[in-house]
Protein backbone atom coordinates (compact mmCIF):
# COMPACT_ATOMS: atom_id res chain seq x y z
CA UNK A 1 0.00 0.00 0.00
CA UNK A 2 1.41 3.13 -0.33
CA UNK A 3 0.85 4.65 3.08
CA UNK A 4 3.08 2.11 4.05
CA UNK A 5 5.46 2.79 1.63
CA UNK A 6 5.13 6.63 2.54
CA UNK A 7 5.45 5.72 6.15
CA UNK A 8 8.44 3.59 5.29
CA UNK A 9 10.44 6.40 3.42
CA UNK A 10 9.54 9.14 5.99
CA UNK A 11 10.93 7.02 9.11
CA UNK A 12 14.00 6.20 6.89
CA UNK A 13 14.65 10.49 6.43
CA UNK A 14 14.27 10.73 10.53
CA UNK A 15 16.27 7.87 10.61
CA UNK A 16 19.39 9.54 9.12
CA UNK A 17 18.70 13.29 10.81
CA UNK A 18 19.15 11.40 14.06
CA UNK A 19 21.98 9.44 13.31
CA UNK A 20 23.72 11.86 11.34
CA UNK A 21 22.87 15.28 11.91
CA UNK A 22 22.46 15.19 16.45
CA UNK A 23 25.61 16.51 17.01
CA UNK A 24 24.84 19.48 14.52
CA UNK A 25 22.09 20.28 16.72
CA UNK A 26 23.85 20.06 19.47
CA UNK A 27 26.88 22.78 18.15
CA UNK A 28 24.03 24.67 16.92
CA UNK A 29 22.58 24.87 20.74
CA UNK A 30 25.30 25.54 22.32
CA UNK A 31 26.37 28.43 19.56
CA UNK A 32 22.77 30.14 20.50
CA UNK A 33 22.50 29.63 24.30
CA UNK A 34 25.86 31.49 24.34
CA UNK A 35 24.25 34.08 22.12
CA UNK A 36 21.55 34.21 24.70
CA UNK A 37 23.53 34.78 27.39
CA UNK A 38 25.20 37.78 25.42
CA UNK A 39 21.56 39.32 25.27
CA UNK A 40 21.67 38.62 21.71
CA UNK A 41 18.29 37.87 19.60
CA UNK A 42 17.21 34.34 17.87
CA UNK A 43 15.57 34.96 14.55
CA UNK A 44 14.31 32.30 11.79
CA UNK A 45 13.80 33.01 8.44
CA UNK A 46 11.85 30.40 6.78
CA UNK A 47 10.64 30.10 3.29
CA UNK A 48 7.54 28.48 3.49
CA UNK A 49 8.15 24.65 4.66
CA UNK A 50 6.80 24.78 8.41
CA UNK A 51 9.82 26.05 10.60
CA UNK A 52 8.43 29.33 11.54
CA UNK A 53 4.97 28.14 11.52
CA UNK A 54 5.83 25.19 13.82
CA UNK A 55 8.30 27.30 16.18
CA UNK A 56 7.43 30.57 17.04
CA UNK A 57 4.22 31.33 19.41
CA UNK A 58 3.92 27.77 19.55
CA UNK A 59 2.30 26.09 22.54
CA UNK A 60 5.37 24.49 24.63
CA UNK A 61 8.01 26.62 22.16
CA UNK A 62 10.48 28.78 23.10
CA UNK A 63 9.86 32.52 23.33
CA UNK A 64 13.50 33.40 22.31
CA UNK A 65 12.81 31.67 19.02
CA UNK A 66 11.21 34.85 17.17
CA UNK A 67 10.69 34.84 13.02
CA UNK A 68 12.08 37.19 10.70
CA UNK A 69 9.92 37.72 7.67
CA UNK A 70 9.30 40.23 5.05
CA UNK A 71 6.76 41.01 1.92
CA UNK A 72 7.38 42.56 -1.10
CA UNK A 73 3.73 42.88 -3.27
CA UNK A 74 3.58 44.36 -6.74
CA UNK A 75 0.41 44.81 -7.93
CA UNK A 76 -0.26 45.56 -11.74
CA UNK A 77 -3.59 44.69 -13.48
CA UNK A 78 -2.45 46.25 -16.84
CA UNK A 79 -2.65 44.11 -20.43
CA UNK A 80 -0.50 41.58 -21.02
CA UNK A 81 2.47 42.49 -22.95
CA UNK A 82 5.64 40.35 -23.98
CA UNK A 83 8.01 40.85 -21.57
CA UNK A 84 10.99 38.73 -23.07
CA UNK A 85 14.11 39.59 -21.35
CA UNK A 86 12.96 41.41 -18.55
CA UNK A 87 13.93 39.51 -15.01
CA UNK A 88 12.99 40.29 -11.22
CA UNK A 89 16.09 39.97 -9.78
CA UNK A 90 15.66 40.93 -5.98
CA UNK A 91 19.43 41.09 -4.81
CA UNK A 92 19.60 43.50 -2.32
CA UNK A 93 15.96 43.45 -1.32
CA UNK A 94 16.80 40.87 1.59
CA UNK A 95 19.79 43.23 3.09
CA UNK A 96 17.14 45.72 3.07
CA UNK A 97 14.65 43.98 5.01
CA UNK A 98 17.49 42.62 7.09
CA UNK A 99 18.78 46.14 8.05
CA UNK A 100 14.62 47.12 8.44
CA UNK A 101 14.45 44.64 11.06
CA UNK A 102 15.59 44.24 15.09
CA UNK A 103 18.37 42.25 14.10
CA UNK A 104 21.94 43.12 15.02
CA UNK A 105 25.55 42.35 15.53
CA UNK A 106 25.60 39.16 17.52
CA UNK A 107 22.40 37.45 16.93
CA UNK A 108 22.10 34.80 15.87
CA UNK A 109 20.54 33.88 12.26
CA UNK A 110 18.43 30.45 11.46
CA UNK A 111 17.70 30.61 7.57
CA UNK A 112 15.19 27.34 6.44
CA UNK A 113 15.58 26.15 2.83
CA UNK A 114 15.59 23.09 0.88
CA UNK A 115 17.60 23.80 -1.74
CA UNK A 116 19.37 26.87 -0.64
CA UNK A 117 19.77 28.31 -4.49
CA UNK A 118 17.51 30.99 -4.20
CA UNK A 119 17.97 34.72 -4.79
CA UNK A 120 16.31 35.62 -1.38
CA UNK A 121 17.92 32.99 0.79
CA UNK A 122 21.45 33.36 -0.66
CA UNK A 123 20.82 37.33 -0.10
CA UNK A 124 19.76 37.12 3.17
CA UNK A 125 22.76 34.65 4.77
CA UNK A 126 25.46 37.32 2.66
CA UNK A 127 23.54 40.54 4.45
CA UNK A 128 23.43 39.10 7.75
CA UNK A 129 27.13 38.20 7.61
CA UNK A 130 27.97 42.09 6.82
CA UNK A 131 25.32 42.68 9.48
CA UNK A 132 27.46 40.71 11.76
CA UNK A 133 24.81 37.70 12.69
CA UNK A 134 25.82 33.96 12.75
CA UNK A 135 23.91 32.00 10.25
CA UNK A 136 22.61 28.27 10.89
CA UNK A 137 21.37 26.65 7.83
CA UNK A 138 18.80 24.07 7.67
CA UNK A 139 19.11 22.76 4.25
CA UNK A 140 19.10 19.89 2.03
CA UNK A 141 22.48 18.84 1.09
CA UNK A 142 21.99 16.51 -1.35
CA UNK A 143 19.29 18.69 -3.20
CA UNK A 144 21.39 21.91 -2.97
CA UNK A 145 24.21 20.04 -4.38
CA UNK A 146 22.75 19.01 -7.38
CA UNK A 147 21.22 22.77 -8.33
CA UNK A 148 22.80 25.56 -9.61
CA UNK A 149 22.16 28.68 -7.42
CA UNK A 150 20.22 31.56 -8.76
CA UNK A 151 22.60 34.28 -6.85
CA UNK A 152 24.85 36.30 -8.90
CA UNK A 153 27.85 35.15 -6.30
CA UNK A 154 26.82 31.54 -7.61
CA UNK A 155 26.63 30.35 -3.96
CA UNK A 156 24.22 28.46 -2.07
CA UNK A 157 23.15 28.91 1.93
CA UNK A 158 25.86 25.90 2.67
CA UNK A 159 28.69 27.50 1.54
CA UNK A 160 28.04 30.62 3.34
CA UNK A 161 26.14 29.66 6.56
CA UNK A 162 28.64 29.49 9.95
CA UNK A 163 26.76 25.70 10.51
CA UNK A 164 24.81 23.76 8.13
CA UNK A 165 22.08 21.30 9.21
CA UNK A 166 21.17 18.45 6.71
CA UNK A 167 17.25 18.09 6.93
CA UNK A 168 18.06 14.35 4.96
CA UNK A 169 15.86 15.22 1.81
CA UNK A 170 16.25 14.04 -1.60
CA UNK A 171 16.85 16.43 -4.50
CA UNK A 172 13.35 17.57 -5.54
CA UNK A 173 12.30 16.79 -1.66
CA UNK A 174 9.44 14.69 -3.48
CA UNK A 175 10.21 11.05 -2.16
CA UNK A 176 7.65 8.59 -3.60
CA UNK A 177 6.81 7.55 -7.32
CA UNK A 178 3.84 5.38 -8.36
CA UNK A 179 3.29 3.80 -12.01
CA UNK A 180 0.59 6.14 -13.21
CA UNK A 181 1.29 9.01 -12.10
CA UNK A 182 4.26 11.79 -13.89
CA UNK A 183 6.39 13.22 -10.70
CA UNK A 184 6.88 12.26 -7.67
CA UNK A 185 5.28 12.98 -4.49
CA UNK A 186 5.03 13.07 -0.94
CA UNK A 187 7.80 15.60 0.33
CA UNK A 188 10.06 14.85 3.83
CA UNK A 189 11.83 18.30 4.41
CA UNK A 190 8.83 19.88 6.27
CA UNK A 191 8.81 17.29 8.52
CA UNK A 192 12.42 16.38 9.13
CA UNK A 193 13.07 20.66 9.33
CA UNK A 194 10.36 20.22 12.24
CA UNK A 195 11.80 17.38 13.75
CA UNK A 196 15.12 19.07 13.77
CA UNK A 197 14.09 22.41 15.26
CA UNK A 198 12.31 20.46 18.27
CA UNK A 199 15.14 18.59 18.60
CA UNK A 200 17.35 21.83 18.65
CA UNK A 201 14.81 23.40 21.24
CA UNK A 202 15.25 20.74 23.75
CA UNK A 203 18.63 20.85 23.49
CA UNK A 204 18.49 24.77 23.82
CA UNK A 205 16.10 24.23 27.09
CA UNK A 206 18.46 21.91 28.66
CA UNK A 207 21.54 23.98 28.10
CA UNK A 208 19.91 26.85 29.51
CA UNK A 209 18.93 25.51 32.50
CA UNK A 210 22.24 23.73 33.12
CA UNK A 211 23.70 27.79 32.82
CA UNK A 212 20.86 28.64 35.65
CA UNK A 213 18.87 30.31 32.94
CA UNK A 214 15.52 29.85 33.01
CA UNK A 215 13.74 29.96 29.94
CA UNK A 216 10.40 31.29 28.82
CA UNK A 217 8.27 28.99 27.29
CA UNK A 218 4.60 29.44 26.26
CA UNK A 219 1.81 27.73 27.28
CA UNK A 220 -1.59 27.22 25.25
CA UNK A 221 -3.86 29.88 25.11
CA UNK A 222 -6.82 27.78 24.54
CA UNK A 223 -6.29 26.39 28.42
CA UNK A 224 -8.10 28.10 31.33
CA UNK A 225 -6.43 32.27 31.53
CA UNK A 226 -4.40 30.98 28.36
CA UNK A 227 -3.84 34.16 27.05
CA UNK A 228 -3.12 35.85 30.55
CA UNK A 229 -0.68 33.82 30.82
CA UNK A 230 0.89 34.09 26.87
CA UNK A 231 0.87 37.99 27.83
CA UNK A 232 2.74 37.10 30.82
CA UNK A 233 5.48 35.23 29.11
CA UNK A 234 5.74 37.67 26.15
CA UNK A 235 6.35 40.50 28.90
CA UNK A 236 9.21 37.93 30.42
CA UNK A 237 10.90 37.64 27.70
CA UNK A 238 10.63 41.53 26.69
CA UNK A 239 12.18 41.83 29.91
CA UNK A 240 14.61 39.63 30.28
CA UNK A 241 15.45 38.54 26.90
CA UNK A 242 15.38 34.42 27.49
C-alpha cells in the first residue's frame, strides 16, 4: 500500500537526521544559548516549509525563538504584454529587510531552505554576515548540491552559513513515485526541518537551564487564563530577553 510505503520512506529520512545530523544540533545549541547569554536575539527566516509556523508562538516553544519575515507585493492589473528579457532579480531586497528589522551584531541567524539556491535565501545569509549575525542553515544537502544557485555570487546557503544542518531530503524533496502518475510525491523536508528544530529546542532548554537560565516557554492559550498567561510570558521575555 502506499501509506506504508510513505510511512516507510519518511521514518527512513528521521532515521538519518538522528543518526547523522544530532551533534549538529547540538553545536548549533550551544552556539545560540551562548548568544543568549550575550543578550543577543534568535531569529528564523523560513521560506515556506513549516519552521516558523511550527516554532514561534507555539504552545510548549520557546519565546527566544522569534521569526524574521518580510513582503514585497507588486500589484499591476495592466494588459499583457511580452516581456521577453525582462527579469525580477531581488538582490539586495533581503539586506534591506534585514537592516529594516531588530536584528543586530551578535544574533544569531536560522535561515530554512531546501535547496538553498535561491535569490532571497542566498541574499539574506550574505547581508546578515555584513550585518554581523551567525547564520545556521537548515538545508538539504543533497538537493542543494545538485542545483545551480540563482545568486549572482553563484553560492548556495551551505557555503556561506557558519553551521549547516542536513534536513536528509532528496533532491526535488518529493520522495515517492507510483506507475501512473508523472512526478513524484510526498515531500520529507517539512517534517524532518520540524523534527530538527524540536530537537534543537530541547537541546536549547536543557543547556539553559544547566547555565541557571531559566527559559520562557509558552503555554496554550486555549487552556483556562491561556492568554493571561501568553501575555505574561511575552512580557518575560521583553524583559529579560530568554
Amino acid at each position: 500500500m502506499l501509506i506504508e510505503k510513505y510511512d516507510h520512506a519518511i521514518k527512513e529520512v528521521m532515521d538519518r537526521v538522528r543518526e547523522t545530523q544530532w551533534g549538529q544540533v547540538e553545536k548549533a545549541a550551544d552556539l545560540i544559548v551562548e548568544a543568549v547569554k550575550k543578550g543577543s536575539g534568535i531569529h528564523i527566516y523560513d521560506t515556506g516549509h513549516i519552521i516558523d509556523s511550527e516554532l514561534v508562538d507555539r504552545a510548549g516553544g520557546l519565546a527566544l525563538l522569534r521569526r524574521l519575515r518580510y513582503t514585497f507585493e507588486v500589484i499591476s492589473t495592466a494588459r499583457a504584454i511580452e516581456r521577453k528579457g525582462i527579469t525580477d532579480n531581488r538582490e539586495g531586497l533581503a539586506g534591506y529587510a534585514l537592516r529594516a528589522s531588530k536584528a543586530a551584531p551578535g544574533d544569531v541567524l536560522i535561515i530554512g531552505s531546501v535547496s538553498g539556491k535561491t535569490v532571497p535565501v542566498v541574499d539574506m545569509a550574505l547581508e546578515a554576515h555584513k550585518l554581523g549575525l551567525t547564520v545556521i542553515a537548515v538545508t538539504s544537502m543533497a538537493y542543494s548540491s545538485s542545483v545551480s544557485s540563482d545568486h549572482s555570487c553563484g553560492k548556495h546557503l551551505y557555503e556561506i552559513a557558519d553551521m549547516v544542518i542536513d534536513n536528509c531530503s532528496c533532491p526535488g524533496d518529493a520522495m515517492l513515485s507510483i506507475e501512473g502518475m508523472e512526478g513524484r510525491f510526498a515531500p520529507s523536508s517539512g517534517i524532518s526541518a520540524a523534527y530538527i528544530m524540536w530537537c534543537l529546542s530541547a537541546c536549547i532548554i536543557e543547556k539553559m537551564l544547566e547555565a541557571g537560565l531559566k527559559p520562557t516557554v509558552f503555554q496554550s492559550v486555549n487552556q483556562p487564563d491561556g492568554w493571561d498567561r501568553y501575555y505574561e510570558m511575552t512580557e518575560r521575555y521583553d524583559r529579560l530577553g530568554i
